[in-house]
N, C-alpha and C. Protein backbone atom coordinates (compact mmCIF):
# COMPACT_ATOMS: atom_id res chain seq x y z
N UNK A 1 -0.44 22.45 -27.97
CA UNK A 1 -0.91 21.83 -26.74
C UNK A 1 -2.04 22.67 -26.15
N UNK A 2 -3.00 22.07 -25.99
CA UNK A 2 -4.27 22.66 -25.49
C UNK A 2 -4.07 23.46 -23.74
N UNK A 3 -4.60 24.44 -23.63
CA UNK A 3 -4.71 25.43 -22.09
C UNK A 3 -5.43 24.65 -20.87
N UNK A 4 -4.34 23.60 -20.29
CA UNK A 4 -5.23 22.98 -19.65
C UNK A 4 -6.19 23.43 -18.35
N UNK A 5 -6.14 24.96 -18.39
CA UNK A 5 -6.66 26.00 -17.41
C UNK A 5 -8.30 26.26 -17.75
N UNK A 6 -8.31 25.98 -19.36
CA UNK A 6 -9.53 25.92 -19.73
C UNK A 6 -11.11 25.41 -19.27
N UNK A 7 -12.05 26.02 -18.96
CA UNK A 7 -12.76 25.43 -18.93
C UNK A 7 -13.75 24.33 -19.74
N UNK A 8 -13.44 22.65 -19.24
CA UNK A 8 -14.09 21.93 -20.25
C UNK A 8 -15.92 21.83 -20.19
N UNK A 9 -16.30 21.60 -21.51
CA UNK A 9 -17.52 21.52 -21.54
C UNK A 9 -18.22 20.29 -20.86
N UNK A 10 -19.66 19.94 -21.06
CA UNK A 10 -20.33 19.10 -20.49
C UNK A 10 -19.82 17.49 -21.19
N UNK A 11 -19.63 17.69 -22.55
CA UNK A 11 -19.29 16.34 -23.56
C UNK A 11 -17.98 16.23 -22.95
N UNK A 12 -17.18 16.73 -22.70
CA UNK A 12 -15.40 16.72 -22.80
C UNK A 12 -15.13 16.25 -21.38
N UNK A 13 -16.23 16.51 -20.08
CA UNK A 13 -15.96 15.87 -18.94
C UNK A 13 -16.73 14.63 -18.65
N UNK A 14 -17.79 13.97 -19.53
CA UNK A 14 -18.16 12.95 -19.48
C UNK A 14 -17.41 11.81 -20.24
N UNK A 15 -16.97 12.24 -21.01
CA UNK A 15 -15.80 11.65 -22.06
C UNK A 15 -14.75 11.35 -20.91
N UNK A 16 -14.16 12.54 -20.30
CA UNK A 16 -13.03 12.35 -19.21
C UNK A 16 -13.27 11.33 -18.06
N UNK A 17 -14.53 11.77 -17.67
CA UNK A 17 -15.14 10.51 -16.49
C UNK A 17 -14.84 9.08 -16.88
N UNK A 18 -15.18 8.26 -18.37
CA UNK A 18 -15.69 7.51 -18.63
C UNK A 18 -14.19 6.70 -18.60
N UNK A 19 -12.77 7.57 -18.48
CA UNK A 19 -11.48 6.87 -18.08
C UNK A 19 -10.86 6.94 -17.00
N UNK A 20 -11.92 7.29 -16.14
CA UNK A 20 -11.36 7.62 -14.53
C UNK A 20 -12.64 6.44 -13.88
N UNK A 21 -12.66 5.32 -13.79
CA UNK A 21 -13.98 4.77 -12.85
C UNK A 21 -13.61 5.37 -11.66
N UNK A 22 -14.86 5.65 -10.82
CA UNK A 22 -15.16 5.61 -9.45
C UNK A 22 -15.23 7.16 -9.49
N UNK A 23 -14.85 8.09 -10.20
CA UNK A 23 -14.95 9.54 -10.41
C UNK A 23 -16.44 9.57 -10.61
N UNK A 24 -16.77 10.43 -9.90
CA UNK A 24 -18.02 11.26 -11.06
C UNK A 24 -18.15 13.00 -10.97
N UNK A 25 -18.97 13.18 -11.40
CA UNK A 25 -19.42 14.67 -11.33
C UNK A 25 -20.34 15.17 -10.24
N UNK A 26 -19.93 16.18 -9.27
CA UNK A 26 -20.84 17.02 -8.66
C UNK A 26 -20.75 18.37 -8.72
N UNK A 27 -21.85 18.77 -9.26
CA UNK A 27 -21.94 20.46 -10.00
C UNK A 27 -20.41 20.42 -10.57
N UNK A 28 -19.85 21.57 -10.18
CA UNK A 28 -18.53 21.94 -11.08
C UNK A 28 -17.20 21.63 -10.52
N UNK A 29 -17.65 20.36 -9.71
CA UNK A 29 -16.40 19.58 -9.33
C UNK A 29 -16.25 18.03 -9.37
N UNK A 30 -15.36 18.04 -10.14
CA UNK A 30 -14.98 15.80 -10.15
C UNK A 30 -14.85 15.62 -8.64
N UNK A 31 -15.50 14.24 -8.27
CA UNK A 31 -15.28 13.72 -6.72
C UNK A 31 -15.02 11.98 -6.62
N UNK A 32 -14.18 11.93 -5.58
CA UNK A 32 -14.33 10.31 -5.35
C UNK A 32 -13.86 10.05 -3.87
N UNK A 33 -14.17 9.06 -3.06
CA UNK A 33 -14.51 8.61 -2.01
C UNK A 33 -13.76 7.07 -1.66
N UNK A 34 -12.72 6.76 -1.20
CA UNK A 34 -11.60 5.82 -0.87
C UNK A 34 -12.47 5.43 0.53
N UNK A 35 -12.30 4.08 0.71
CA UNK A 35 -11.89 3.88 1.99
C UNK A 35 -10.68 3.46 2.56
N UNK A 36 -10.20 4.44 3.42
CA UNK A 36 -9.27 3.62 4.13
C UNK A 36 -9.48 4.29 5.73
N UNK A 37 -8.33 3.68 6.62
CA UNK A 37 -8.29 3.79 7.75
C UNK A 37 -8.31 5.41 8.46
N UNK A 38 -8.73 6.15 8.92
CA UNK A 38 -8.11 7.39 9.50
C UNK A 38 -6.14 7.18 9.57
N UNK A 39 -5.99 6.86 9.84
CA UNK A 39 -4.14 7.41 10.09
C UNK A 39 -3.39 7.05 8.42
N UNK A 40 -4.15 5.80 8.03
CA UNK A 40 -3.57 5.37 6.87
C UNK A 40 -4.11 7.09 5.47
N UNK A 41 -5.24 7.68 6.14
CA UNK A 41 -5.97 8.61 5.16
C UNK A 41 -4.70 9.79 5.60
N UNK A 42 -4.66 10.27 6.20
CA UNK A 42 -3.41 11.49 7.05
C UNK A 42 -2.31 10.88 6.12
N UNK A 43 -1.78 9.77 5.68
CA UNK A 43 -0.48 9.44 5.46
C UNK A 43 -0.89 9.69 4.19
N UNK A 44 -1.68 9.13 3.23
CA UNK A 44 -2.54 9.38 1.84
C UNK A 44 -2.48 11.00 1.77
N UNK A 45 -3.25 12.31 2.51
CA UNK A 45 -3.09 13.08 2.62
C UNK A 45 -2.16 14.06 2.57
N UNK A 46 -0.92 13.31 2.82
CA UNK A 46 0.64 13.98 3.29
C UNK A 46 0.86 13.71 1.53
N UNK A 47 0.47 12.44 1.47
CA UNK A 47 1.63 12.30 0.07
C UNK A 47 1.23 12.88 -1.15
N UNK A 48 -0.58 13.08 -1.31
CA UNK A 48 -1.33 13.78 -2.00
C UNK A 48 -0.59 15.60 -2.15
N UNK A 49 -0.75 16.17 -0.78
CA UNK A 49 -0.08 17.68 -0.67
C UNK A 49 1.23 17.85 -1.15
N UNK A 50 2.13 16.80 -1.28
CA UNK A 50 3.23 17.21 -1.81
C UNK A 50 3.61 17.04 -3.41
N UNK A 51 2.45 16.37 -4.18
CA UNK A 51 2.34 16.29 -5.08
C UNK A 51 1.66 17.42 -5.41
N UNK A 52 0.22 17.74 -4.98
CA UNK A 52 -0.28 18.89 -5.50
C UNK A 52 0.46 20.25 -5.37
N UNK A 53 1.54 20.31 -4.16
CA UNK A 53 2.45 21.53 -4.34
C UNK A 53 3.08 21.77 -5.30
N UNK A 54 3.77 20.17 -5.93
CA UNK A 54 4.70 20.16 -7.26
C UNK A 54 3.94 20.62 -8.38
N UNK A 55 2.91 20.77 -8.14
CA UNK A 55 2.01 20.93 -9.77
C UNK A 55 1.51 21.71 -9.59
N UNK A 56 1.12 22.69 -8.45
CA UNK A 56 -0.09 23.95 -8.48
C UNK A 56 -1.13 23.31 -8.21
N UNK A 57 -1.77 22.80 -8.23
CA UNK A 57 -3.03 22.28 -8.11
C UNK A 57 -3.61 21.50 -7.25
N UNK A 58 -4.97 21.98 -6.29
CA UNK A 58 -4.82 21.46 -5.11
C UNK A 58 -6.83 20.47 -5.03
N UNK A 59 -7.07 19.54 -4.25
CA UNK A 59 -8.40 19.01 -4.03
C UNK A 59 -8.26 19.81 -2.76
N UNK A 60 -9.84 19.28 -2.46
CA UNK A 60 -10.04 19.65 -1.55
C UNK A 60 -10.45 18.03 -0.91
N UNK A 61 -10.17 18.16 1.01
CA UNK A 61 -10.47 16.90 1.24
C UNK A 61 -11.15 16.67 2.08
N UNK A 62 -11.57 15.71 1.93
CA UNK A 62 -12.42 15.25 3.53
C UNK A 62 -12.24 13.67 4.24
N UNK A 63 -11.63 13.94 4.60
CA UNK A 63 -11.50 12.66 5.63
C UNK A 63 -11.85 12.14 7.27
N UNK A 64 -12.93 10.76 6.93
CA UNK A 64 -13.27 10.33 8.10
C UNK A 64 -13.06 9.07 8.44
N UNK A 65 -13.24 8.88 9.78
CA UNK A 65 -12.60 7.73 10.25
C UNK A 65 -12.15 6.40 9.23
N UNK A 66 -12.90 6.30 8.24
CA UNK A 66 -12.85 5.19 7.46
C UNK A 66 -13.02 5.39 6.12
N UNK A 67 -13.36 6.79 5.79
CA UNK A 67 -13.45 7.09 4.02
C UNK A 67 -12.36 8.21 3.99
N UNK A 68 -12.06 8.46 2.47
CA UNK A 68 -11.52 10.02 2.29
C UNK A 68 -11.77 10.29 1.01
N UNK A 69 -12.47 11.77 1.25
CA UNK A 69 -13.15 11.88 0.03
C UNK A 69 -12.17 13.04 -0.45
N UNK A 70 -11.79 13.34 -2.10
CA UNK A 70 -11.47 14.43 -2.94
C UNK A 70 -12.93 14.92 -3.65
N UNK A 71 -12.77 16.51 -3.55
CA UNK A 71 -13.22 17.06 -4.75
C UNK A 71 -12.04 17.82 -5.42
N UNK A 72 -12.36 18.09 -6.64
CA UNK A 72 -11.31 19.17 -7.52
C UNK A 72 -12.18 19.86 -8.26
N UNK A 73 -11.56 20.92 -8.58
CA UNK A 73 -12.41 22.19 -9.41
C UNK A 73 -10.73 23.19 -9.20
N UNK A 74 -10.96 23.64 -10.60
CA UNK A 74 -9.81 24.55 -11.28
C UNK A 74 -10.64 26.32 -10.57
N UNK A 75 -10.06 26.54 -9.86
CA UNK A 75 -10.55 27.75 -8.89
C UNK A 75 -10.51 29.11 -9.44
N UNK A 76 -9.20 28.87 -10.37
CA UNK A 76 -8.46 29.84 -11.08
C UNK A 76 -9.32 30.06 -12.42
N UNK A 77 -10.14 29.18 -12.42
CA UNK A 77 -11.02 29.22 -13.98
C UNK A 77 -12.52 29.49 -13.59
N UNK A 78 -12.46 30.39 -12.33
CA UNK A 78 -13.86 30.65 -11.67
C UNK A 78 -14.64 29.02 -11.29
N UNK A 79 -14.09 28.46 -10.73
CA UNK A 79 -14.56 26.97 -10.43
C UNK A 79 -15.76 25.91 -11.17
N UNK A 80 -14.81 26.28 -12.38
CA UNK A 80 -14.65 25.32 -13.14
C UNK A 80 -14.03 24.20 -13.30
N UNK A 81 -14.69 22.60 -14.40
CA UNK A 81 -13.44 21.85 -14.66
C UNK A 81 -12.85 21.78 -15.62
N UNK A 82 -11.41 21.76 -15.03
CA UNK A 82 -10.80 21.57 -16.90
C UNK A 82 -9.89 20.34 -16.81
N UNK A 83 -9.19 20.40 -18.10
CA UNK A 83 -7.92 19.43 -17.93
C UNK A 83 -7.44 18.82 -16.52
N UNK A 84 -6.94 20.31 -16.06
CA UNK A 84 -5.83 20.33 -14.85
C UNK A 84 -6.51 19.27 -13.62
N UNK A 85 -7.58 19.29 -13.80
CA UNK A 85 -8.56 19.19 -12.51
C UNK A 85 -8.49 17.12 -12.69
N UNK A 86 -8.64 16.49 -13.87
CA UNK A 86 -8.30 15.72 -14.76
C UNK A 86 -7.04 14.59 -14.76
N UNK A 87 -6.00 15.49 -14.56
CA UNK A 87 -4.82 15.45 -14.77
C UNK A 87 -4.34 14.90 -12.63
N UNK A 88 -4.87 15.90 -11.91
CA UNK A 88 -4.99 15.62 -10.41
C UNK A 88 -5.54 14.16 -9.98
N UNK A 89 -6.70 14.12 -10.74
CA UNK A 89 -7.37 13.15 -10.04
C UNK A 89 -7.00 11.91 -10.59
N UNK A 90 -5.89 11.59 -11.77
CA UNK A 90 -5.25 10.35 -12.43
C UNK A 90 -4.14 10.06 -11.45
N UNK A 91 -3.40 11.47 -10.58
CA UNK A 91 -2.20 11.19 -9.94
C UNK A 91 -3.13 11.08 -8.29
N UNK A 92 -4.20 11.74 -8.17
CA UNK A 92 -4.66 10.77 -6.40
C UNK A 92 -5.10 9.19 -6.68
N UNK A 93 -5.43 9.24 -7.86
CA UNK A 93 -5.85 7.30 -8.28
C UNK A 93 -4.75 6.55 -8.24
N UNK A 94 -3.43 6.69 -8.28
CA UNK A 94 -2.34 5.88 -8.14
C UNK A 94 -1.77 6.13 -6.67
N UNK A 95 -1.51 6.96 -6.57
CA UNK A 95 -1.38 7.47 -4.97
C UNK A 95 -2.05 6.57 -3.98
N UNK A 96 -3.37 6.53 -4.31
CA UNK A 96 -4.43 5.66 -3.40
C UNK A 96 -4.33 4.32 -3.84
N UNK A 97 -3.81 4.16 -4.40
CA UNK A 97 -3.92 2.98 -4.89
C UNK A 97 -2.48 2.31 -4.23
N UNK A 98 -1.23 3.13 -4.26
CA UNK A 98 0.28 3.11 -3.47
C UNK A 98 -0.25 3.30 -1.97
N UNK A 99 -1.23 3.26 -1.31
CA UNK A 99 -1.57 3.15 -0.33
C UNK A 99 -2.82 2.61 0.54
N UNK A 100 -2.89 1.43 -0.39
CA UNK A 100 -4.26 0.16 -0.12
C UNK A 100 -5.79 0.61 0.19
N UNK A 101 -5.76 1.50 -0.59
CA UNK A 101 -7.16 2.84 -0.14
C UNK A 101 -8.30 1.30 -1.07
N UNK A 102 -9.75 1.21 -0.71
CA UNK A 102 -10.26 0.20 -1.34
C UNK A 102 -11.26 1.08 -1.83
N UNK A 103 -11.91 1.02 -2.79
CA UNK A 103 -13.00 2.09 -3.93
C UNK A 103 -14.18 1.90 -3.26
N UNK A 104 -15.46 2.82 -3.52
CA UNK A 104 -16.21 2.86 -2.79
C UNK A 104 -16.99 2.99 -4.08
């Protein structure tokens, strides 16, 4: 089983993008951008943190009145992306999706 701590190359995260729509790349972090409501984003937020506690692995977020944006980057791999980073952003796509978030 591959080190999913690894840092992936330029081919291996465009490859990864190309099964995540609405993801893309900025510098050395995957990002994507939901809309939903402010209170409905806090509740999205809550359920996101307790998942990323279960796994180690955390986005970073930003939420405003009507969007909420993730980035991820593996921090631990000098902020890089790898797998792990990958692996996060498949479990905020269902999450948001368990909570009527609409794609941007």
């Amino acid at each position: 089983m591959a080190d999913v701590s690894l840092p992936l190359n330029d081919d291996e995260i465009e490859a990864r993008l190309r099964d995540l729509p609405g993801w893309s790349r900025t510098g050395q972090e995957i990002t994507r951008t939901f809309g939903i409501r402010y209170h409905g984003g806090v509740a999205l937020i809550v359920h996101v943190a307790d998942i990323e506690r279960l796994i180690g692995h955390h986005a970073d977020i930003d939420l405003r009145w009507d969007t909420i944006r993730f980035g991820i980057t593996t921090h631990d791999a000098g902020h890089q992306i790898t797998e792990a980073d990958f692996d996060l952003a498949r479990r905020i796509d269902d999450i948001a999706r368990a909570h009527g978030t609409k794609p941007l």
